[in-house]
C-alpha atoms as a PDB file:
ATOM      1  CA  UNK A   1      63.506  12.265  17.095  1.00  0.00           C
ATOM      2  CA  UNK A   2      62.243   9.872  19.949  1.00  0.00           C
ATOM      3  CA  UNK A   3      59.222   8.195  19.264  1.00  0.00           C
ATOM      4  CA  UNK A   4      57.054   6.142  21.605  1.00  0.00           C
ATOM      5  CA  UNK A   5      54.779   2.981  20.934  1.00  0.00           C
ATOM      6  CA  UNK A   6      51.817   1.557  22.141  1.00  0.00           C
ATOM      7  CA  UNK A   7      49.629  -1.453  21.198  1.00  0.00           C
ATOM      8  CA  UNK A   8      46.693  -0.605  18.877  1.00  0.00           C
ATOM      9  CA  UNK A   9      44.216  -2.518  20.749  1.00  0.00           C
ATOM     10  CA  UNK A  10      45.373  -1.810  24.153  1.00  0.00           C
ATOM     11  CA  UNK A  11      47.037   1.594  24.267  1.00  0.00           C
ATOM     12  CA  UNK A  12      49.995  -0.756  26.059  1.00  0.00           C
ATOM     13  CA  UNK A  13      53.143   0.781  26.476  1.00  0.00           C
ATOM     14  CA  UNK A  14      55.646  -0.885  24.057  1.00  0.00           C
ATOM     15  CA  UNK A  15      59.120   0.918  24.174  1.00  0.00           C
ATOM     16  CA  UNK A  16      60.720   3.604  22.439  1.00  0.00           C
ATOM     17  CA  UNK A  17      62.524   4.032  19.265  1.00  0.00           C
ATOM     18  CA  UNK A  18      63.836   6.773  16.825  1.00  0.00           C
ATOM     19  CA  UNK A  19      62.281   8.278  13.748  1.00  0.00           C
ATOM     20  CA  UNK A  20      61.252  10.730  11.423  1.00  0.00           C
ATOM     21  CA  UNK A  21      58.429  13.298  12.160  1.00  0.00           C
ATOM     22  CA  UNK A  22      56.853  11.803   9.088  1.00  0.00           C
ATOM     23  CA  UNK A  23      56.774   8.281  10.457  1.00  0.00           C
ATOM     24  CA  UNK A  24      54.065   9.540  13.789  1.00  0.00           C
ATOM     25  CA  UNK A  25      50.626   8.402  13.617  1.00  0.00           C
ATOM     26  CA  UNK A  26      48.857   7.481  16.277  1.00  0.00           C
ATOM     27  CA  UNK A  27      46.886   5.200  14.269  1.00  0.00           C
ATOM     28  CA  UNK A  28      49.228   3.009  14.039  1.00  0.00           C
ATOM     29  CA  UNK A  29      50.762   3.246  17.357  1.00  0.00           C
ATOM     30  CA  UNK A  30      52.801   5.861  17.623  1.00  0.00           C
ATOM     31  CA  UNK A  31      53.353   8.940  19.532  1.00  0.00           C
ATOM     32  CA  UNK A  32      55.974  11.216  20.107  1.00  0.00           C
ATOM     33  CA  UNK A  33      54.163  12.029  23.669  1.00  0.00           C
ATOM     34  CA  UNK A  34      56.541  10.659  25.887  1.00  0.00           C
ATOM     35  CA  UNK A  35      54.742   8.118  28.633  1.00  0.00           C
ATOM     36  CA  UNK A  36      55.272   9.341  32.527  1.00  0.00           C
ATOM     37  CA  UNK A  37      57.299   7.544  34.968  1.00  0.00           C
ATOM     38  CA  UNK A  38      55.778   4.810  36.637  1.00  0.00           C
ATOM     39  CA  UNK A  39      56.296   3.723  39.946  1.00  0.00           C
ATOM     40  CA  UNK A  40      56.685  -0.079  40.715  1.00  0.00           C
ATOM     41  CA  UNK A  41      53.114  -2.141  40.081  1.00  0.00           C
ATOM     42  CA  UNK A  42      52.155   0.613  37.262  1.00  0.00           C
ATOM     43  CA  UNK A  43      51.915   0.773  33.443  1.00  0.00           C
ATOM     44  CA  UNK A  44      51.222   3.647  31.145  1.00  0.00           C
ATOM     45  CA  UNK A  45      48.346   3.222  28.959  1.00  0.00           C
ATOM     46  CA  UNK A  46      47.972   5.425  26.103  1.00  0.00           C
ATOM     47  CA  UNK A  47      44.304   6.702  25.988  1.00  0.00           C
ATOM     48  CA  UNK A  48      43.063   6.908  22.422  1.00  0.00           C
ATOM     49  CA  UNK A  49      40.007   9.643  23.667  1.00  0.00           C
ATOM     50  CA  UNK A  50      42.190  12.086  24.743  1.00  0.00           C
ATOM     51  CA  UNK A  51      45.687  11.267  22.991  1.00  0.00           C
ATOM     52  CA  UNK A  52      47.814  11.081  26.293  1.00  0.00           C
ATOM     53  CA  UNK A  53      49.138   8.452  28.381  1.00  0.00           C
ATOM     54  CA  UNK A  54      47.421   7.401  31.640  1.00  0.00           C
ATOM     55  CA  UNK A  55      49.421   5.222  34.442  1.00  0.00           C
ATOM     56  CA  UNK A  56      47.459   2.346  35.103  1.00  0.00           C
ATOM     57  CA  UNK A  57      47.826  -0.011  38.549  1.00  0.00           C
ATOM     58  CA  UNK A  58      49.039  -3.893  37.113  1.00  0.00           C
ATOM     59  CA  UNK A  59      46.188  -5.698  38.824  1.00  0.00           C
ATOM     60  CA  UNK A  60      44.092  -3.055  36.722  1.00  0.00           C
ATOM     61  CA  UNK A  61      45.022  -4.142  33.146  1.00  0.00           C
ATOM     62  CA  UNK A  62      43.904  -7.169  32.340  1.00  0.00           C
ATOM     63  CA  UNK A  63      40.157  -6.364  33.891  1.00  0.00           C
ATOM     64  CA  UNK A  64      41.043  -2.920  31.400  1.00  0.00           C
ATOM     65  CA  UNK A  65      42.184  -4.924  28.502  1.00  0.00           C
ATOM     66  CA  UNK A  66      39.314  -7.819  28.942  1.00  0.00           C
ATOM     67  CA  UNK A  67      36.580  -4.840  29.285  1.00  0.00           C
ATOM     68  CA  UNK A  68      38.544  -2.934  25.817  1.00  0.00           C
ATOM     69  CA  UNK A  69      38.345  -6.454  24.430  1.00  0.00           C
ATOM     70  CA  UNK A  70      34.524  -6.618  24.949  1.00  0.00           C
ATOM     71  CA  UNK A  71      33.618  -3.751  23.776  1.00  0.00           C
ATOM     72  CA  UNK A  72      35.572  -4.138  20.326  1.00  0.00           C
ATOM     73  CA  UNK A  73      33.689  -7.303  19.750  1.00  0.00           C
ATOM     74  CA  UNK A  74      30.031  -5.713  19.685  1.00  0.00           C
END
């Protein structure tokens, strides 16, 4: 089966692969949620409240990832 992959820290969008329904865990960044299409300047994000994939503007990451970043270091 297709499975999806996101950074751990960021919920970033990684690429897709193949593998077993044993090998999913979101944990450790993995889905079999497909991300949505994008348009041009957008990302998907996969949220780790509510298990789904967001699409994220590009000038809106890195203020995301530095605020995610923050937040993890309290």
């Amino acid at each position: 089966m297709k499975i999806y992959g996101f950074d751990t820290e960021t919920g970033l969008y990684l690429g897709q692969d193949f593998g077993d329904r044993t090998d999913i865990s979101v944990g450790n960044g993995i889905t079999e949620l497909a991300p949505p299409d994008c348009n041009r300047g957008e990302t998907p994000v996969f949220d780790f409240n509510t298990h789904q994939w967001v699409v994220v503007e590009n000038d809106k990451v890195q203020p995301m990832l530095i605020q995610n970043r923050k937040q993890t270091q309290k």
